[in-house]
PDB file of N, CA and C in Angstrom:
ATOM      1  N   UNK A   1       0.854  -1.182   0.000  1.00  0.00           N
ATOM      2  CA  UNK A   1       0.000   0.000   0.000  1.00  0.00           C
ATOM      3  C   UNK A   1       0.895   1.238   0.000  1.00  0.00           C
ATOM      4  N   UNK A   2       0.609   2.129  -0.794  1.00  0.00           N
ATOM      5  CA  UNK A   2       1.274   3.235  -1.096  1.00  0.00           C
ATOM      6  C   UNK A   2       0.946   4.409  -0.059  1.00  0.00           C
ATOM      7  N   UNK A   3       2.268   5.617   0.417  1.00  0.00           N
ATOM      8  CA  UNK A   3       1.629   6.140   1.563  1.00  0.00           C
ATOM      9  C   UNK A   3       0.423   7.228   0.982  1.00  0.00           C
ATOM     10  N   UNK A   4       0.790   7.807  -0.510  1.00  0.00           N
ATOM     11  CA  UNK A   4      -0.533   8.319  -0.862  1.00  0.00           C
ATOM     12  C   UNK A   4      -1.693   7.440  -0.488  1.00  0.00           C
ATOM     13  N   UNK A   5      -2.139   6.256  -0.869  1.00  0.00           N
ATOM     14  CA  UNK A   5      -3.299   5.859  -0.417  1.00  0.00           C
ATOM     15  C   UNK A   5      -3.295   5.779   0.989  1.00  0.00           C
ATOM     16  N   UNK A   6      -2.690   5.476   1.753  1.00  0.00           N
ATOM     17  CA  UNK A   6      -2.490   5.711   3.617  1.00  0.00           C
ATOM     18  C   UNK A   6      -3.180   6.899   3.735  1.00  0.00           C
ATOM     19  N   UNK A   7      -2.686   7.839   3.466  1.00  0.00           N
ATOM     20  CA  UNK A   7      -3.285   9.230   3.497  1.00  0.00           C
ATOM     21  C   UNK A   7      -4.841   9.216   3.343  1.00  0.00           C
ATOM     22  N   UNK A   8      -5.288   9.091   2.054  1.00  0.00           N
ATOM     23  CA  UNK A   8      -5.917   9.034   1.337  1.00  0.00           C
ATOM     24  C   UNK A   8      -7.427   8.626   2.558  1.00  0.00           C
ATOM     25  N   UNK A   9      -7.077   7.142   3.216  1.00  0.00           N
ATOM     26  CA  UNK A   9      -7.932   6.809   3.871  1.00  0.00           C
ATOM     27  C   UNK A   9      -7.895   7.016   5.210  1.00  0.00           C
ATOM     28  N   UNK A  10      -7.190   8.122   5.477  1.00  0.00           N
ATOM     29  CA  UNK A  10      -7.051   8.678   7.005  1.00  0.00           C
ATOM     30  C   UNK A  10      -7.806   9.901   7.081  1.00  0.00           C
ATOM     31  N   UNK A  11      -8.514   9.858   8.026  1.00  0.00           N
ATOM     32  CA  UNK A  11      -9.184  11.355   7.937  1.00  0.00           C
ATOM     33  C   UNK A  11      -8.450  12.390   8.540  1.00  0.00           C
ATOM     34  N   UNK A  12      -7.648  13.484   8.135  1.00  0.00           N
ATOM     35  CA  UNK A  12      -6.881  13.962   8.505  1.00  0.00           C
ATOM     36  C   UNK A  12      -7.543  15.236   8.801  1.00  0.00           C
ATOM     37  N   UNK A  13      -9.591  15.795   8.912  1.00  0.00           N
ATOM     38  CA  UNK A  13      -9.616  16.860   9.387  1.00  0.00           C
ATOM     39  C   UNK A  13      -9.389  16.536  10.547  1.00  0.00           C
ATOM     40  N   UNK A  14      -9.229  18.321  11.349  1.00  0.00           N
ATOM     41  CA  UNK A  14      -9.461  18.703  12.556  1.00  0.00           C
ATOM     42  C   UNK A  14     -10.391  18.086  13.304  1.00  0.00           C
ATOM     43  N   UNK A  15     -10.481  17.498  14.599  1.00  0.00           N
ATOM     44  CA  UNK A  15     -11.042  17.162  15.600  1.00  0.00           C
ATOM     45  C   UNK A  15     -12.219  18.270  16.165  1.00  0.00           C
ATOM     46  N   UNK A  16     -13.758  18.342  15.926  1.00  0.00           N
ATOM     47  CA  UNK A  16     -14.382  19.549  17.156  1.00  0.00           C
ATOM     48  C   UNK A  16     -14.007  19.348  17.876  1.00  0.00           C
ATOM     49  N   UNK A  17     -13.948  21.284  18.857  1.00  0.00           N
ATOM     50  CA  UNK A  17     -13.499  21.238  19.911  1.00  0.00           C
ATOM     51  C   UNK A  17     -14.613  20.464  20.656  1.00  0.00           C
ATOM     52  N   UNK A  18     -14.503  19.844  21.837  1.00  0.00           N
ATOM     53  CA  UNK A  18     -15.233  19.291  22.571  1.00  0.00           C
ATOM     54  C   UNK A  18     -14.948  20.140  24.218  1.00  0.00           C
ATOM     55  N   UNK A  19     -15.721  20.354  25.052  1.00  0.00           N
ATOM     56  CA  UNK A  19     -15.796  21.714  26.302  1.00  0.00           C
ATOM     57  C   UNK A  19     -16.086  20.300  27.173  1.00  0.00           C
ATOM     58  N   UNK A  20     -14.875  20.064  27.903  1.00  0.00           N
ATOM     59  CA  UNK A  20     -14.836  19.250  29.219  1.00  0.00           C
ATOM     60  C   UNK A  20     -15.993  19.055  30.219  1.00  0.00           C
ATOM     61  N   UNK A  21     -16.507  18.692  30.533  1.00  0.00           N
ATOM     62  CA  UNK A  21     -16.993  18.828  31.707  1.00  0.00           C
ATOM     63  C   UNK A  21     -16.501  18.892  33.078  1.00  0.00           C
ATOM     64  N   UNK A  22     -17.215  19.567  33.990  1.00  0.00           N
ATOM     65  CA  UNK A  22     -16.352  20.178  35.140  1.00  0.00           C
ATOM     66  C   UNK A  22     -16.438  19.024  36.180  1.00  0.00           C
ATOM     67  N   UNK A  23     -14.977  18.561  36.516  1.00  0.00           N
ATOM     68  CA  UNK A  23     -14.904  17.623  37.466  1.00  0.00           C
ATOM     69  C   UNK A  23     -16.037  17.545  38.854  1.00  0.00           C
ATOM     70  N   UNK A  24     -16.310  16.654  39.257  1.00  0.00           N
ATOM     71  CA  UNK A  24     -17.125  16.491  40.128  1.00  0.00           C
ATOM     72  C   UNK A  24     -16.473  15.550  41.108  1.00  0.00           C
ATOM     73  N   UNK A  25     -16.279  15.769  42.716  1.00  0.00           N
ATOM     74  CA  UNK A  25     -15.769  14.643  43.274  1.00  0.00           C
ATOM     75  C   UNK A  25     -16.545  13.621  43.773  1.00  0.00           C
ATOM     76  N   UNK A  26     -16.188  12.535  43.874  1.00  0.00           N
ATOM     77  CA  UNK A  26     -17.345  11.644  44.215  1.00  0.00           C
ATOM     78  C   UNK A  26     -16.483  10.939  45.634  1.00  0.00           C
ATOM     79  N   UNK A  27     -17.878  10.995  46.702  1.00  0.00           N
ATOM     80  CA  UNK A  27     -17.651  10.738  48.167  1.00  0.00           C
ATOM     81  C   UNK A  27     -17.320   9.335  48.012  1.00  0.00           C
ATOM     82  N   UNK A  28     -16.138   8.768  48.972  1.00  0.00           N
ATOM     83  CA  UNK A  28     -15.093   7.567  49.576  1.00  0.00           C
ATOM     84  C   UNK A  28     -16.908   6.808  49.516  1.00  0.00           C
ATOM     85  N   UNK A  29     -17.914   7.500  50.119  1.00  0.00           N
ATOM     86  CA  UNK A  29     -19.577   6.323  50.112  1.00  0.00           C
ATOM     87  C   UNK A  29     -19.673   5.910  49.368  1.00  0.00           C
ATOM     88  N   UNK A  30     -19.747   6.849  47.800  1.00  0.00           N
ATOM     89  CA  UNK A  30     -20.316   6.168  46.705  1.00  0.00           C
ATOM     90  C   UNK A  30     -19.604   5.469  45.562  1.00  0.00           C
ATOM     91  N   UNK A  31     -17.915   5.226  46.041  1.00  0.00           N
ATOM     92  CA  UNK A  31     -17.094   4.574  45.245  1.00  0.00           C
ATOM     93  C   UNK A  31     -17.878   2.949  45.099  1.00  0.00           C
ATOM     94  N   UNK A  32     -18.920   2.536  44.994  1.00  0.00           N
ATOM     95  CA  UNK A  32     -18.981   1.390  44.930  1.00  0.00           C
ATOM     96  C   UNK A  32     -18.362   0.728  44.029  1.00  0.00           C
ATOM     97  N   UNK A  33     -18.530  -0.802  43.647  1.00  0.00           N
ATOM     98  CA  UNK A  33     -18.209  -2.072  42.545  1.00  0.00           C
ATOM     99  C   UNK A  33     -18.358  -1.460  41.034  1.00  0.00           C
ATOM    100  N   UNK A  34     -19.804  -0.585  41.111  1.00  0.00           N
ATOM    101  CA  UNK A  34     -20.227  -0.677  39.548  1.00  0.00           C
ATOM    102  C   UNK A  34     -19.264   1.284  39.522  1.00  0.00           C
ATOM    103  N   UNK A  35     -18.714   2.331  40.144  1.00  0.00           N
ATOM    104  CA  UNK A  35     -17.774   3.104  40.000  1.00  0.00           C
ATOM    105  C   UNK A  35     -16.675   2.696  39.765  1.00  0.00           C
ATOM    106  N   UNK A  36     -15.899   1.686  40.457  1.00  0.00           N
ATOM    107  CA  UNK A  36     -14.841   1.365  39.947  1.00  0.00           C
ATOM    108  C   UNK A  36     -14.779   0.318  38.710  1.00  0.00           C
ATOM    109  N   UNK A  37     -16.127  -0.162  38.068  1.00  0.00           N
ATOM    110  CA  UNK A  37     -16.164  -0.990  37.145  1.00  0.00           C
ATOM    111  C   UNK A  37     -16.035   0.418  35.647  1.00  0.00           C
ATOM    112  N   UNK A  38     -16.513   1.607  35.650  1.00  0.00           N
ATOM    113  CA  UNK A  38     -17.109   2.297  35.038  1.00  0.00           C
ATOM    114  C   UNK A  38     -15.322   2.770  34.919  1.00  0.00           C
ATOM    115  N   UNK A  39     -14.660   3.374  36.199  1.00  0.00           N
ATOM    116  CA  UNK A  39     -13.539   3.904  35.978  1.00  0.00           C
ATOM    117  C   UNK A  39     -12.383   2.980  35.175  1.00  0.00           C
ATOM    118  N   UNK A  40     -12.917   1.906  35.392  1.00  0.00           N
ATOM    119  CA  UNK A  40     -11.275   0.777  34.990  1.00  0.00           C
ATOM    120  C   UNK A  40     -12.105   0.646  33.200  1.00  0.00           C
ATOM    121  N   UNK A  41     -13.331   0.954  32.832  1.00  0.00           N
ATOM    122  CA  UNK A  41     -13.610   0.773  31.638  1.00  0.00           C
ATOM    123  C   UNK A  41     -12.972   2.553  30.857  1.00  0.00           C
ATOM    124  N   UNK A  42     -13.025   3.737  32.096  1.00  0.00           N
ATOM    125  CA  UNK A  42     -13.111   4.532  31.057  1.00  0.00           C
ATOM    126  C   UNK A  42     -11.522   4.972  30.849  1.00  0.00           C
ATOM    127  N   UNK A  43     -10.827   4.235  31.543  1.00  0.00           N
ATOM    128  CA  UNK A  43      -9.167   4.360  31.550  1.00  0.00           C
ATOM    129  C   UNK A  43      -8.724   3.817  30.207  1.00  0.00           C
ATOM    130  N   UNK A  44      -9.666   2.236  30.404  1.00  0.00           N
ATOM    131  CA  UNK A  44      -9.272   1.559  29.185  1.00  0.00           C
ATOM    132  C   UNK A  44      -9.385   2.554  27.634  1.00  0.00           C
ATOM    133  N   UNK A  45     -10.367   3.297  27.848  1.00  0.00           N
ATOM    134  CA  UNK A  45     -11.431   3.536  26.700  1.00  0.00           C
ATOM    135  C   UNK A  45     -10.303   5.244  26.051  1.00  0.00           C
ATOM    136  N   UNK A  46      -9.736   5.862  27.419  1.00  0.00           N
ATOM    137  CA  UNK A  46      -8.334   6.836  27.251  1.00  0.00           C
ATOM    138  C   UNK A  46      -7.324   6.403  26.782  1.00  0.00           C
ATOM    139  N   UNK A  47      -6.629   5.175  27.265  1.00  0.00           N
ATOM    140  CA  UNK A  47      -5.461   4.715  26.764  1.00  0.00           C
ATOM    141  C   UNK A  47      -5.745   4.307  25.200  1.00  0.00           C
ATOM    142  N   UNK A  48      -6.695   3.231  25.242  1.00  0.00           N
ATOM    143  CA  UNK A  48      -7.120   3.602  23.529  1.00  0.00           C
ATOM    144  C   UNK A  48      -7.160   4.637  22.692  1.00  0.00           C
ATOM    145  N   UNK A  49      -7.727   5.546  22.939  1.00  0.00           N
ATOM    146  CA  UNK A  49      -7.618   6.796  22.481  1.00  0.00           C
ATOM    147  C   UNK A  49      -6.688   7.623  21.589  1.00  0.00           C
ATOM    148  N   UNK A  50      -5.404   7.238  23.326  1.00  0.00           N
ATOM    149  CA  UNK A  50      -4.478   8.032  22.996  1.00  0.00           C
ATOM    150  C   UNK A  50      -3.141   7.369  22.267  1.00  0.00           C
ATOM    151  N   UNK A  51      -3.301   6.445  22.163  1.00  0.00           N
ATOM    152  CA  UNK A  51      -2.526   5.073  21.259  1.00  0.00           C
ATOM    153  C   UNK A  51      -3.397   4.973  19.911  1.00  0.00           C
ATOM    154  N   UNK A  52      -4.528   5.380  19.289  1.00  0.00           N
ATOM    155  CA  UNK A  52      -4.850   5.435  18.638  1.00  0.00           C
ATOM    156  C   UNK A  52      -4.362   6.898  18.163  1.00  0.00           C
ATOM    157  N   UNK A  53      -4.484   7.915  18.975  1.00  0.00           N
ATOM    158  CA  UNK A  53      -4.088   9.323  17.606  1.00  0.00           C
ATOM    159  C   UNK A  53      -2.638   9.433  17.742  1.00  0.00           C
ATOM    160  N   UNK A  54      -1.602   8.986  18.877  1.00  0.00           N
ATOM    161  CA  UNK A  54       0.061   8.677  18.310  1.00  0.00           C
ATOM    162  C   UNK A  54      -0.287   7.838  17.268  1.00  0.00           C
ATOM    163  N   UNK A  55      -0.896   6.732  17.057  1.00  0.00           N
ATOM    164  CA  UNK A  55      -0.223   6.096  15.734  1.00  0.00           C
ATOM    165  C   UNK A  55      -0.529   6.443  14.412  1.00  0.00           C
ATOM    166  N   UNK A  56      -1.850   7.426  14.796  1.00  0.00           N
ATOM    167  CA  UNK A  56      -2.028   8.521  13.894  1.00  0.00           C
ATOM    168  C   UNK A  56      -1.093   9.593  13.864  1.00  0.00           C
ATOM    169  N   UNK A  57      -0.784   9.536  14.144  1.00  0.00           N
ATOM    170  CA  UNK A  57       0.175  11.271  14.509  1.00  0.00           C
ATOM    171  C   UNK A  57       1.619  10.421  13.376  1.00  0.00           C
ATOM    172  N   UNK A  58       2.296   9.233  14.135  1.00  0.00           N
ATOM    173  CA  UNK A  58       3.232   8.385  13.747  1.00  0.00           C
ATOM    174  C   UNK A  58       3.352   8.880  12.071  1.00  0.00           C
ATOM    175  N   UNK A  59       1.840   7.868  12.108  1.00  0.00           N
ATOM    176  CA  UNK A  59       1.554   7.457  10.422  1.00  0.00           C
ATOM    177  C   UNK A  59       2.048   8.204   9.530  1.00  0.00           C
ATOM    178  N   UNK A  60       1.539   9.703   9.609  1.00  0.00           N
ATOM    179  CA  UNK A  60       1.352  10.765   8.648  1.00  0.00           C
ATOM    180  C   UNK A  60       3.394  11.426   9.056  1.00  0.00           C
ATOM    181  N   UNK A  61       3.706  11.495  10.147  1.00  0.00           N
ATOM    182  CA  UNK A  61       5.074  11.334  10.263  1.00  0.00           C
ATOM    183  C   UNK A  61       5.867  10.553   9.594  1.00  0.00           C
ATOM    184  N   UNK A  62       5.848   9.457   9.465  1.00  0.00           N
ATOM    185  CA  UNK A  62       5.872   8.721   8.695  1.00  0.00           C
ATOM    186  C   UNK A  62       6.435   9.049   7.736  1.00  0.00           C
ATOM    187  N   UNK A  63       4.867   9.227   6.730  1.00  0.00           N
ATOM    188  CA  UNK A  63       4.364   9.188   5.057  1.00  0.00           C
ATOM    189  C   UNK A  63       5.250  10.318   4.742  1.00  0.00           C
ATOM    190  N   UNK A  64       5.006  11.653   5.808  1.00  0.00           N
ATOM    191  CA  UNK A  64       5.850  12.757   5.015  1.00  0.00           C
ATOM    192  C   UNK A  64       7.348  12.778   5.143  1.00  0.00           C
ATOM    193  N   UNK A  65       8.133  11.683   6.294  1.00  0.00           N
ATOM    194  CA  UNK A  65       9.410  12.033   6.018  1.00  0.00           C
ATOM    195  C   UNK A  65       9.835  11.179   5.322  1.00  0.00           C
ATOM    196  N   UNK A  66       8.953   9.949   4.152  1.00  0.00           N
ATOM    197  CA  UNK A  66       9.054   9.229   3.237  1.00  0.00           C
ATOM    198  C   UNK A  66       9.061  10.273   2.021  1.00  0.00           C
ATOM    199  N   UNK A  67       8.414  10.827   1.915  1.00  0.00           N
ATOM    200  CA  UNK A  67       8.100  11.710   0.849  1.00  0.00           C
ATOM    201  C   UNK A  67       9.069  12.987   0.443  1.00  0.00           C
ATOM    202  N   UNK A  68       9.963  13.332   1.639  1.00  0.00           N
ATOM    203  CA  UNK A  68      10.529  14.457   1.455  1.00  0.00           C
ATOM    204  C   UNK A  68      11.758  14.293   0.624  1.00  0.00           C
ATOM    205  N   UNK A  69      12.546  12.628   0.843  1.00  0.00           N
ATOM    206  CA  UNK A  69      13.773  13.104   0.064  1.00  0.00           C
ATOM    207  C   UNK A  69      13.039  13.238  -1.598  1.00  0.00           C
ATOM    208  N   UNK A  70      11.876  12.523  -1.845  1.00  0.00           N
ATOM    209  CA  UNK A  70      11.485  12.550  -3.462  1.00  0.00           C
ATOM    210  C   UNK A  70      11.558  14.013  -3.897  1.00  0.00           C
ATOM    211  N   UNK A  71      10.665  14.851  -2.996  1.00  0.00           N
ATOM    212  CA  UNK A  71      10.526  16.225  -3.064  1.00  0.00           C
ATOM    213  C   UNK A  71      12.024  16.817  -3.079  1.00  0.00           C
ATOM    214  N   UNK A  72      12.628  16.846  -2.231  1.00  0.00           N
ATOM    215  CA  UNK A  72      14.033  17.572  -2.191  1.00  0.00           C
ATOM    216  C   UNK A  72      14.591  17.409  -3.573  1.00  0.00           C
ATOM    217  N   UNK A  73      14.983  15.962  -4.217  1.00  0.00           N
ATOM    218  CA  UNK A  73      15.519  15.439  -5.316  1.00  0.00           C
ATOM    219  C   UNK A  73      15.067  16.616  -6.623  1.00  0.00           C
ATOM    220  N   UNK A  74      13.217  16.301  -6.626  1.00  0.00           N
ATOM    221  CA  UNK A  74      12.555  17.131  -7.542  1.00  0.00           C
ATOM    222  C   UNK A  74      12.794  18.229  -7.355  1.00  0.00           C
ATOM    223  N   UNK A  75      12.879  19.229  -6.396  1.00  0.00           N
ATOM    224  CA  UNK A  75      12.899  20.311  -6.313  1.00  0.00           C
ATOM    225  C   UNK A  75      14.390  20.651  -6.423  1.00  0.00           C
ATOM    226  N   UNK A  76      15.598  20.177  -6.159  1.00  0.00           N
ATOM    227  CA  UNK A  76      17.070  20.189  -7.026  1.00  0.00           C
ATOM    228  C   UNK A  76      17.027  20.278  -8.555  1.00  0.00           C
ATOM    229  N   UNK A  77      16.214  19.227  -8.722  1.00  0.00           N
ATOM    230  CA  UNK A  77      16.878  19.110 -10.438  1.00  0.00           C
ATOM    231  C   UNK A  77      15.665  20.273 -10.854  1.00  0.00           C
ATOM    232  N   UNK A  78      14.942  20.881 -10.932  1.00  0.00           N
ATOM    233  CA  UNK A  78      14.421  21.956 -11.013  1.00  0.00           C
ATOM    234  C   UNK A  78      14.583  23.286 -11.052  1.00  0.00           C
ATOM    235  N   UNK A  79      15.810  23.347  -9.483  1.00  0.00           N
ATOM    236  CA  UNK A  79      16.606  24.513  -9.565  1.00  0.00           C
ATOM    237  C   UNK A  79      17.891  24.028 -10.381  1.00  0.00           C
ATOM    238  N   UNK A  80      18.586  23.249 -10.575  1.00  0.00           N
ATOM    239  CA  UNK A  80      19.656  22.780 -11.550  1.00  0.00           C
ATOM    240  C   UNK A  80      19.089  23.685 -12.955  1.00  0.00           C
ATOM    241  N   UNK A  81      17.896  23.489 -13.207  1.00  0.00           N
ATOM    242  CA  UNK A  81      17.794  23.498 -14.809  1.00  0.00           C
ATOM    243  C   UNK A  81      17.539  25.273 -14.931  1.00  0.00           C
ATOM    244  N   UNK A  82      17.086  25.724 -13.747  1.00  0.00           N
ATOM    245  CA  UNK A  82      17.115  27.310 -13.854  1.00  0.00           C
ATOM    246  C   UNK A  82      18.392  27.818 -14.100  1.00  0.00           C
ATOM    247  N   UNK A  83      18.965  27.032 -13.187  1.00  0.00           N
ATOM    248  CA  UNK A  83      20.549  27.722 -13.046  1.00  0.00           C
ATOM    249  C   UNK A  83      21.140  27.931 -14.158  1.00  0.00           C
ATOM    250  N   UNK A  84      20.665  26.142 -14.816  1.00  0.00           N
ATOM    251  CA  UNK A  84      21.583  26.076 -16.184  1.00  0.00           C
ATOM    252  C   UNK A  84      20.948  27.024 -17.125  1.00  0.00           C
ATOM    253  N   UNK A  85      19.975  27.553 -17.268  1.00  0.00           N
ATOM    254  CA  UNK A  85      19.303  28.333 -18.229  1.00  0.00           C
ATOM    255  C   UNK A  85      20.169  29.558 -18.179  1.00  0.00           C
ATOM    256  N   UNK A  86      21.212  30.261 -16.994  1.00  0.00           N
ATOM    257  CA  UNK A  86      21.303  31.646 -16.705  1.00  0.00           C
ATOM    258  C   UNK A  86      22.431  31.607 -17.289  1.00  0.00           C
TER     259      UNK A  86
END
């Protein structure tokens, strides 16, 4: 697979902003079974997250420092041929 098509099928807009909600503490009472079932799911559900947009982040890191020596090359022999014109 070519990194143009990588690209291609990555959605690379911007994220909406999304407005946090304001922490709330919850009393040592109401830590029950099904709170700490909810917290150990929504840790899971962060670490995913954030291992999902590094390897997004990676990817496109990646693709473009694959891409740059082509560009550099092209963009040499380009200025070569100006030069040679002068």
């Amino acid at each position: 697979m070519s990194p143009a098509s990588i690209l291609a099928d990555l959605d690379l807009k911007p994220a909406p902003v999304v407005r946090k909600r304001k922490k709330q503490m919850v009393l040592e009472s109401c830590k029950d079974d099904r709170y700490w079932e909810r917290r150990r799911k929504n840790n899971m559900a962060a670490k995913r997250s954030r291992d999902a947009r590094r390897a997004k982040e990676n990817q496109v890191l990646h693709c473009t420092l694959q891409d740059s020596p082509k560009k550099k090359k092209k963009s040499s022999k380009i200025l070569s041929r100006r030069l040679a014109a002068f």
